[in-house]
Protein backbone atom coordinates (compact mmCIF):
# COMPACT_ATOMS: atom_id res chain seq x y z
CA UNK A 1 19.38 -0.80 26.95
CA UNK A 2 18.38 2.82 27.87
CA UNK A 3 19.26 3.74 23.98
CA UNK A 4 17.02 0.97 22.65
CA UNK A 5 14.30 2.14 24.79
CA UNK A 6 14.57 5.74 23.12
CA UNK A 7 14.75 4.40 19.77
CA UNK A 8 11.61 2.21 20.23
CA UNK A 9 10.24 5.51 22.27
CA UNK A 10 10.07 7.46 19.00
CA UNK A 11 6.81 7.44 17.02
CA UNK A 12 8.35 9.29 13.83
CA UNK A 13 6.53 7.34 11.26
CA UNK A 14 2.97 8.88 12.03
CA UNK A 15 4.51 12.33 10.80
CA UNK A 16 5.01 10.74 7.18
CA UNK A 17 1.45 9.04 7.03
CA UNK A 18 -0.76 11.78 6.71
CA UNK A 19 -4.77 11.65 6.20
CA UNK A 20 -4.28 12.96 3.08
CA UNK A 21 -1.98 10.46 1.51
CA UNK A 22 -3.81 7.44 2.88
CA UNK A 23 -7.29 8.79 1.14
CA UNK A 24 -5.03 8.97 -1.94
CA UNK A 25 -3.32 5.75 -1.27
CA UNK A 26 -7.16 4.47 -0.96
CA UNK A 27 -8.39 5.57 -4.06
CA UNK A 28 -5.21 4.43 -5.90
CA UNK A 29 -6.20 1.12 -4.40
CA UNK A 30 -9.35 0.51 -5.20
CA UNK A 31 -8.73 2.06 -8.93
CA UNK A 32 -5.88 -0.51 -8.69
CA UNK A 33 -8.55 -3.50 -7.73
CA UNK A 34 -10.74 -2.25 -10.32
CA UNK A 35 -8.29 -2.81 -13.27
CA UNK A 36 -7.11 -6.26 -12.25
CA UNK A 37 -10.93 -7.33 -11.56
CA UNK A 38 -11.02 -6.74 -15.05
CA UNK A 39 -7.95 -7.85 -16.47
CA UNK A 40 -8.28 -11.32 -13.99
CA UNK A 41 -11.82 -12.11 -15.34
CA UNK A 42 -10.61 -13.70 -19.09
CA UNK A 43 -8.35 -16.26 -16.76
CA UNK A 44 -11.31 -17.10 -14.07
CA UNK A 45 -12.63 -20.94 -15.20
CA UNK A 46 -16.03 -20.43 -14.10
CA UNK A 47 -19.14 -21.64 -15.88
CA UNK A 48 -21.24 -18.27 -14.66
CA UNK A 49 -19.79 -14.59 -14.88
CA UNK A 50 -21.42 -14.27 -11.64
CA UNK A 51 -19.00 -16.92 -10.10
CA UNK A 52 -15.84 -15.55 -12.27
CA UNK A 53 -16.31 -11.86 -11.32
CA UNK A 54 -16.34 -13.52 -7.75
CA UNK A 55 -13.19 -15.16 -7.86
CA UNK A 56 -11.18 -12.47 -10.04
CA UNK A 57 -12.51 -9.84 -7.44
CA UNK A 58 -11.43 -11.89 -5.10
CA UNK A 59 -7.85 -12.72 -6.55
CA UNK A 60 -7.79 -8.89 -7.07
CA UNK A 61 -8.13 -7.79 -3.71
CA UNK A 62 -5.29 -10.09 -2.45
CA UNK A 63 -3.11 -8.23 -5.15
CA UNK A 64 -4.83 -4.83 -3.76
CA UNK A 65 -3.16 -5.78 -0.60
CA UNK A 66 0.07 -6.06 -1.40
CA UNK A 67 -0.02 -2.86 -3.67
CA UNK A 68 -1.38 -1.25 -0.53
CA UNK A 69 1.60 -1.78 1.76
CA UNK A 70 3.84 -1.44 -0.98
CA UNK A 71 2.90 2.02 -1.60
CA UNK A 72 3.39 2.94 2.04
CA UNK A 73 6.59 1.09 2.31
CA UNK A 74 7.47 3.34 -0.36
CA UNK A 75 6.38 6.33 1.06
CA UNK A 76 8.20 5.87 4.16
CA UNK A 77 11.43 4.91 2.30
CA UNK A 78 11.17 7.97 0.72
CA UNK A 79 10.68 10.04 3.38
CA UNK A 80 13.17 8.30 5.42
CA UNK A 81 15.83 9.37 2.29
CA UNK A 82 14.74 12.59 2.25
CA UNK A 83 14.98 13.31 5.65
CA UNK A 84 18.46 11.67 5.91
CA UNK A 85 19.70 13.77 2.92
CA UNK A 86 18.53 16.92 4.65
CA UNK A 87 20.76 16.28 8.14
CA UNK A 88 23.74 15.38 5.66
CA UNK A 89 23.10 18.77 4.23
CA UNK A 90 22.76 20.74 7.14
């Protein structure tokens, strides 16, 4: 138990996400929303464009989301490698 307490005792992810990677990983999101508000909007059956920019801004964002966490899944992944490859080196 005393090792599972260490584990969970290290914080190591916070040295991966940086501020300057999440204001990147921001603006690729919202450049990200922005393109699939627009590419949604054809496919939105509305009767306004008020009421189908709505809903395919709405649709987008949900997508925006999961691109989002992706990305820092990603990030941390690749981190994770990197770091593991260094110890094997060393």
């Amino acid at each position: 138990m005393d090792k599972l307490q260490h584990i969970m005792a290290q914080d190591h992810y916070r040295e991966f996400i940086r501020k300057k990677f999440v204001g990147l990983s921001v603006i690729l999101a919202l450049v990200f929303w922005a393109c699939f508000t627009r590419l949604l909007l054809p496919f939105v059956p509305a009767d306004t464009p008020g009421m189908a920019y709505f809903f395919a801004a709405f649709t987008a964002t949900c997508l925006t989301g999961v691109f989002f966490l992706a990305l820092h899944m990603f990030r941390l992944v690749q981190q994770e490698h990197s770091k593991a490859r260094q110890a094997d080196e060393s």
